[in-house]
Structure formats: structure tokens, C-alpha cells
Protein backbone atom coordinates (compact mmCIF):
# COMPACT_ATOMS: atom_id res chain seq x y z
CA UNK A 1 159.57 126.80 88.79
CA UNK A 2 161.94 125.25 86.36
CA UNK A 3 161.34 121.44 85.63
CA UNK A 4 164.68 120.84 85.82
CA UNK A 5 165.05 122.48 89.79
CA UNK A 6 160.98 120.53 90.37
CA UNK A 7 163.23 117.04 89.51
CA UNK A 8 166.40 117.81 91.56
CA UNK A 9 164.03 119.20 94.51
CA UNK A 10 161.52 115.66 93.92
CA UNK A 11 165.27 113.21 93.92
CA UNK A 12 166.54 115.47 97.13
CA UNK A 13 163.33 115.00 98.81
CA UNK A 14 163.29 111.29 97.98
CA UNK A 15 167.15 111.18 98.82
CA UNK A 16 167.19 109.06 95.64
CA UNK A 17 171.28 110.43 94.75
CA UNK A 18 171.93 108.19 92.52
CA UNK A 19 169.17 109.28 90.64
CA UNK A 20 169.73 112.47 91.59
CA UNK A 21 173.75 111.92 90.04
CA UNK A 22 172.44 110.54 86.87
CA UNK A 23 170.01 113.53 86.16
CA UNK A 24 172.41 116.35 86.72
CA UNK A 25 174.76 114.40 83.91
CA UNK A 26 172.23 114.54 81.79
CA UNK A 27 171.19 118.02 82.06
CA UNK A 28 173.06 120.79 80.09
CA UNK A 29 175.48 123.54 81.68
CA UNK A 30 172.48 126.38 81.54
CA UNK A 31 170.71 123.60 83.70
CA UNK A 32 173.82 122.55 85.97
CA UNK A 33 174.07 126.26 86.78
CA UNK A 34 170.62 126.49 88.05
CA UNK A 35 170.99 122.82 90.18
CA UNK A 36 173.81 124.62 91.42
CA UNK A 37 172.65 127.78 92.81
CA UNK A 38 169.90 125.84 93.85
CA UNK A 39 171.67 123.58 96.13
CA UNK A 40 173.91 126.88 97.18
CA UNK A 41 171.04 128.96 98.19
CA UNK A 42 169.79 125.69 100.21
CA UNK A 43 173.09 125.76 101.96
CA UNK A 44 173.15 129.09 103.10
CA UNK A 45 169.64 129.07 104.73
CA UNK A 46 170.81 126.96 107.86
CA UNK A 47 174.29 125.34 109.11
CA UNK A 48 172.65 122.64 110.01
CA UNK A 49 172.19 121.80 106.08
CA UNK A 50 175.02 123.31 104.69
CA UNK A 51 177.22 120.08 105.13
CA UNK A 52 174.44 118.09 103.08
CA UNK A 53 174.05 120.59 100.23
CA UNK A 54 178.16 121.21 99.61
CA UNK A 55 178.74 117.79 99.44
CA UNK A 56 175.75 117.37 96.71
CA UNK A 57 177.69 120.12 95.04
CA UNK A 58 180.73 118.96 95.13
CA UNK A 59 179.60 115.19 93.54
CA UNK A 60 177.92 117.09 90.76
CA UNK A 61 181.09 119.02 90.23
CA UNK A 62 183.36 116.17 90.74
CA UNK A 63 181.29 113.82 88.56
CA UNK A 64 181.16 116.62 85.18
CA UNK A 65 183.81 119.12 85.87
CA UNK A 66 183.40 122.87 87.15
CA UNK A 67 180.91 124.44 84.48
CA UNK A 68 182.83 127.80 83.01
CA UNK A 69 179.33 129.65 83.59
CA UNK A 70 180.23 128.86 87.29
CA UNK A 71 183.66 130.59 87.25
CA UNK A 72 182.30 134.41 87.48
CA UNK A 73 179.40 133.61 90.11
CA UNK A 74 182.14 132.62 92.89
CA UNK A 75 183.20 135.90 93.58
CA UNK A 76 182.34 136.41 97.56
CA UNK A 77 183.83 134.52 101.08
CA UNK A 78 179.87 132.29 101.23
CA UNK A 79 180.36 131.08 97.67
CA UNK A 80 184.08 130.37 97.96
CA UNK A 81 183.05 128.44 101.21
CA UNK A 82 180.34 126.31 99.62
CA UNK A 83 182.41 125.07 96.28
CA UNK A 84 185.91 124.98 97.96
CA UNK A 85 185.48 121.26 97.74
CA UNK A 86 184.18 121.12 94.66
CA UNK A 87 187.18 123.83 93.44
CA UNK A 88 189.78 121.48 95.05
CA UNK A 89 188.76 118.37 92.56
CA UNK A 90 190.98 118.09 89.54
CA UNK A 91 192.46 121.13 89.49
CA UNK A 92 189.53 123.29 89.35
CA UNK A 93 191.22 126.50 91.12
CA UNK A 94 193.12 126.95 88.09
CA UNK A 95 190.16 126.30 85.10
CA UNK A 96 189.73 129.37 82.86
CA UNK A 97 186.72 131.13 81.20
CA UNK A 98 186.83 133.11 77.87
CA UNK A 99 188.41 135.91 79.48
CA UNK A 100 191.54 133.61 80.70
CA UNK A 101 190.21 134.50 84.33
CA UNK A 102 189.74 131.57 87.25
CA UNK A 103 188.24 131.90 89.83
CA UNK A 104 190.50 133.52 92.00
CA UNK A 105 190.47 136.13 89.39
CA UNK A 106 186.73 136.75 90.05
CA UNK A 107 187.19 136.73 94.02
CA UNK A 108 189.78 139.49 94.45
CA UNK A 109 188.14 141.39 91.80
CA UNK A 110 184.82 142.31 93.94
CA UNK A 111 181.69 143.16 92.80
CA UNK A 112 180.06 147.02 92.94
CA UNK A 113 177.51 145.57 94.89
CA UNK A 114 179.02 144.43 97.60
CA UNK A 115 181.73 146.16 100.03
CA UNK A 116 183.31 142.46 100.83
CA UNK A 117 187.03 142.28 101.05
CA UNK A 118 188.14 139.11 99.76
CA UNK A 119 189.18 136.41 101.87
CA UNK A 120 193.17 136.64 102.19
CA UNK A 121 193.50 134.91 104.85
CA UNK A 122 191.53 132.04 104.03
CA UNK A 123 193.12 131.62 101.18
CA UNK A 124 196.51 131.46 102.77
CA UNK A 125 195.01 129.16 105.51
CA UNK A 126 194.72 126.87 102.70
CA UNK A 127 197.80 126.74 101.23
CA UNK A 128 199.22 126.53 104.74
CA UNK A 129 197.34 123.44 105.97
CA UNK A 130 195.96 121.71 102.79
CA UNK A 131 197.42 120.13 99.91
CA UNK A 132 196.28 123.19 97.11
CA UNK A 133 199.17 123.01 94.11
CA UNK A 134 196.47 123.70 91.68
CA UNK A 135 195.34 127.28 94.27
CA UNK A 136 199.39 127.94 94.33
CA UNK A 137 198.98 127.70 90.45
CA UNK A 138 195.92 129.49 90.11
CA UNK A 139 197.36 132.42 92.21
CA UNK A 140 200.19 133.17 89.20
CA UNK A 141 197.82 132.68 86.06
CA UNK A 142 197.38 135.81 84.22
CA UNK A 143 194.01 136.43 82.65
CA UNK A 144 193.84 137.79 78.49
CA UNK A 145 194.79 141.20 79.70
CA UNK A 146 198.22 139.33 81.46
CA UNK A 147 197.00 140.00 84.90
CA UNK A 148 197.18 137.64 88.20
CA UNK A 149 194.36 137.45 90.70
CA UNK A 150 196.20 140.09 92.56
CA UNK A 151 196.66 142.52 90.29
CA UNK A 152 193.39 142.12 88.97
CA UNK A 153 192.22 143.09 92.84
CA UNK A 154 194.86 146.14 92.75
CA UNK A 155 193.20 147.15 89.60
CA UNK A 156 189.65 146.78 90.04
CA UNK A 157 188.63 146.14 93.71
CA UNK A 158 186.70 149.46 94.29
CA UNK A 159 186.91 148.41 98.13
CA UNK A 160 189.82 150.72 99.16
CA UNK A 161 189.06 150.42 102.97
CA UNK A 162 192.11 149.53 104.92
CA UNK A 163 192.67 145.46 105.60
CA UNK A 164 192.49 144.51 109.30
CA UNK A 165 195.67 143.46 110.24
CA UNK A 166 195.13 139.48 109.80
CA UNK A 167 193.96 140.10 105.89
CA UNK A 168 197.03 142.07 105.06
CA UNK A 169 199.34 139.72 106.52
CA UNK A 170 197.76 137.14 104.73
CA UNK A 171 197.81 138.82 101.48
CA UNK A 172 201.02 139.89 101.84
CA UNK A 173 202.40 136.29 102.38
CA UNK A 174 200.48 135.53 98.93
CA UNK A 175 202.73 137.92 97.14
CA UNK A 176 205.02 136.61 98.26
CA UNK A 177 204.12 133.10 97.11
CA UNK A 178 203.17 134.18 93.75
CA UNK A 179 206.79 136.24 93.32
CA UNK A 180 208.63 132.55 94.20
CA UNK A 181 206.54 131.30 91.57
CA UNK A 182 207.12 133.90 88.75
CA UNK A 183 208.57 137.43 87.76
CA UNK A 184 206.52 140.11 88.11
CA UNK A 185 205.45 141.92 85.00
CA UNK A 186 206.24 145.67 85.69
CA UNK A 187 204.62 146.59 82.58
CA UNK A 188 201.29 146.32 84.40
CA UNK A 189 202.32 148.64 87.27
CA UNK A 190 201.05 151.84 85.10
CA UNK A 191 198.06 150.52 84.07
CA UNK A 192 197.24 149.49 87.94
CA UNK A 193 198.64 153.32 88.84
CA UNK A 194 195.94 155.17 86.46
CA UNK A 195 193.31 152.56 87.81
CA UNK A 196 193.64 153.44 91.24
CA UNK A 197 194.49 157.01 90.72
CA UNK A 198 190.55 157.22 88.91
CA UNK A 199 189.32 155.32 92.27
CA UNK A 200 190.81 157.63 94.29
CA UNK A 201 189.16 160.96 92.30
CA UNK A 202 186.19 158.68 92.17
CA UNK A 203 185.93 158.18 95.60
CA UNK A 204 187.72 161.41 97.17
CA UNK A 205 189.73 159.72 98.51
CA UNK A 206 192.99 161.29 100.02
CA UNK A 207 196.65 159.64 98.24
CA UNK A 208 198.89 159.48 101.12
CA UNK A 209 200.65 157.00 103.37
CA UNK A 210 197.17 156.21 104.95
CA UNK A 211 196.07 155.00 101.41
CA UNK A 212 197.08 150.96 102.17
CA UNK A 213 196.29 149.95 98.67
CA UNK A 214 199.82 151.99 98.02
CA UNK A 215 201.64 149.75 100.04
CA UNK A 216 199.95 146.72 99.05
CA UNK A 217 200.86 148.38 94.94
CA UNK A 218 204.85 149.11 96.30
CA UNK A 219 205.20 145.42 97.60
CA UNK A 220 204.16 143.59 94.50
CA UNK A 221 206.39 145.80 92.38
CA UNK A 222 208.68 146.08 94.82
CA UNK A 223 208.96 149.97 94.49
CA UNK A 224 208.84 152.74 97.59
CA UNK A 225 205.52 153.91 98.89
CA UNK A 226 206.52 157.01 98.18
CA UNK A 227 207.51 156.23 94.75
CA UNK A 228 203.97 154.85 94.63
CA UNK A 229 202.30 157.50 96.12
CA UNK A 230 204.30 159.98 93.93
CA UNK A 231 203.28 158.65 90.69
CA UNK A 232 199.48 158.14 91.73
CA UNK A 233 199.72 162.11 92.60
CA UNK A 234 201.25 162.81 89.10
């Protein structure tokens, strides 16, 4: 074991957190990382102990900032769960790696190994009921490629199952909050349209009116389905 994870687990178990505060300030962001994920994994073992472990995370966070390195690694509903605290300090939603990417970038892209869909709905649910400018904002930032988080998930998100009801809603309402925010840059629509036509081959999958991901495509560009579905054929 590390000796930097031995000396967080030794302060935890003495519940010396001021200590404990001190020593993850001093440690590096390769280090931070790993007290991190530690604390994360801890979280998910039980409910009972998840309370205690975010809210170590989220003094550690709130204490030296949200390390880039984390940025990429919250990418699934557990990890969004665990560091939505943390994420809601000082504007953290909407800090940016190399790649110009947040974390909401990272979320509604997926990962290939895991069929998750991403969280719509609790996303929305915070925007509804909390006070998230800086998730509003990180909703219309577009990464060095000049995508949002949503067209990132159009683009890459290899999950092309259809959304329950309650998820598409949701999403659909953040569309709709990112489109108050900004214009939408159609220049990006044919670069999401070859993306999802190589899914499709990829996956056999059949481009019809069954295929949600064309609606989903047709109300962020505000084009037809069948305009969508059209140019996806051809």
C-alpha cells in the first residue's frame, strides 16, 4: 500500500481531521487523486458510510480546488453522486482539463465499458431545486473541438438504447436550457451525423424513427427527424 493512502487510512482511523486536512494539502495532485478514490471506494462499500466519506471529500476538494486529474474519472451516476458536493464548491461544474472538457463533458460521453446512460434527470433535478449557475454554465461550455456536454454525448455515447421516458424528458428540458443560454453551432451537426451513422453500421443497428438518438439529434438542431434520419441514411 501507498504511504500516502497508510497515513490518510492511520488519521481516518484516529478521526484526527484536522490532521487529516493538513496532510492532504500537503500532498501533491498524483497523491490527492489516490486519497480521493480512496475515500470514494470507501463510500460505495456501505450507505451507512457514504455520508462520512463524501463529506471528507468534499473538505479536501473545498480546501485545494477540484484536481484536473479528477475531471475524466467522474464519468458514471455513483461518482457524480459522491463529488456532487464537492463539484458544487466554487464553481467546480464548470473547471476545464487540457482538452477544454468539464466534467459534464466526461459524464454524457460514457465509457466502452460500461452500458450506463447518463443521469438526465438528475441533472435537471438539480437545476430545478438547487442553486447550480456554475452546472447551467457548465452545460453550454464547448470543449477544444467546440462541443457542449450534449453534443459530445450525441457524438460519442456508444449507448444507443432508447431513454426511459423520465431521462428523455429530462434531457430534453436541458436542451432546452442550454439553447436559452446560447446559439447552437450547426456546423457540428455533420460531424455528429457521420458519428452516429459509424455507430449505427457498428452496431447494426436499424436508422429509422425507432432510432431515439435521431430525435434527440433533430431537437438540438432543430431540424425534422426525417431530415435527420435522411441524412444519416445518405
Amino acid at each position: 500500500m501507498k504511504p500516502h493512502i497508510q497515513t490518510l487510512i492511520s488519521l481516518l482511523t484516529k478521526k484526527d481531521f484536522k490532521t487529516l486536512l493538513a496532510f492532504y494539502q500537503q500532498s501533491n495532485e498524483i497523491e490527492n487523486i489516490d486519497q480521493l478514490a480512496f475515500v470514494y471506494q470507501q463510500g460505495q462499500k456501505s450507505l451507512s458510510v457514504f455520508e462520512f466519506y463524501q463529506q471528507i471529500a468534499t473538505k479536501f476538494i473545498e480546501s485545494k480546488g477540484l484536481p484536473e486529474s479528477l475531471i475524466n474519472q467522474i464519468n458514471n451516476s455513483d461518482s457524480l453522486s459522491f463529488f456532487t458536493p464537492g463539484l458544487q464548491q466554487n464553481e467546480n461544474f464548470s473547471k476545464v482539463n487540457q482538452q477544454q472538457r468539464n466534467t459534464l463533458h466526461f459524464l454524457l460521453a460514457g465509457t466502452a465499458q460500461s452500458s450506463e446512460l447518463p443521469p438526465f434527470n438528475y441533472l435537471r433535478s438539480m437545476m430545478l431545486f438547487e442553486s447550480n449557475e456554475s452546472l447551467s454554465a457548465a452545460l453550454k461550455q464547448r470543449d477544444c473541438k467546440n462541443l457542449t456536454p450534449i453534443e459530445v454525448y450525441m457524438l460519442v455515447n456508444s449507448n444507443l438504447k432508447t431513454l426511459p421516458n423520465h431521462e428523455l424528458t429530462a434531457l430534453l428540458a436541458l436542451i432546452e436550457i442550454e439553447t436559452k443560454q446560447h446559439s447552437i453551432n450547426l456546423k457540428n451537426y455533420k460531424n455528429i451525423i457521420l458519428a452516429v451513422r459509424q455507430l449505427c453500421k457498428k452496431q447494426n443497428t436499424i436508422v429509422d424513427e425507432e432510432l431515439q438518438r435521431t430525435l434527440i439529434i433533430a431537437t438540438y438542431y432543430e431540424k425534422s427527424t426525417n431530415q435527420v434520419i435522411n441524412d444519416l441514411i445518405n
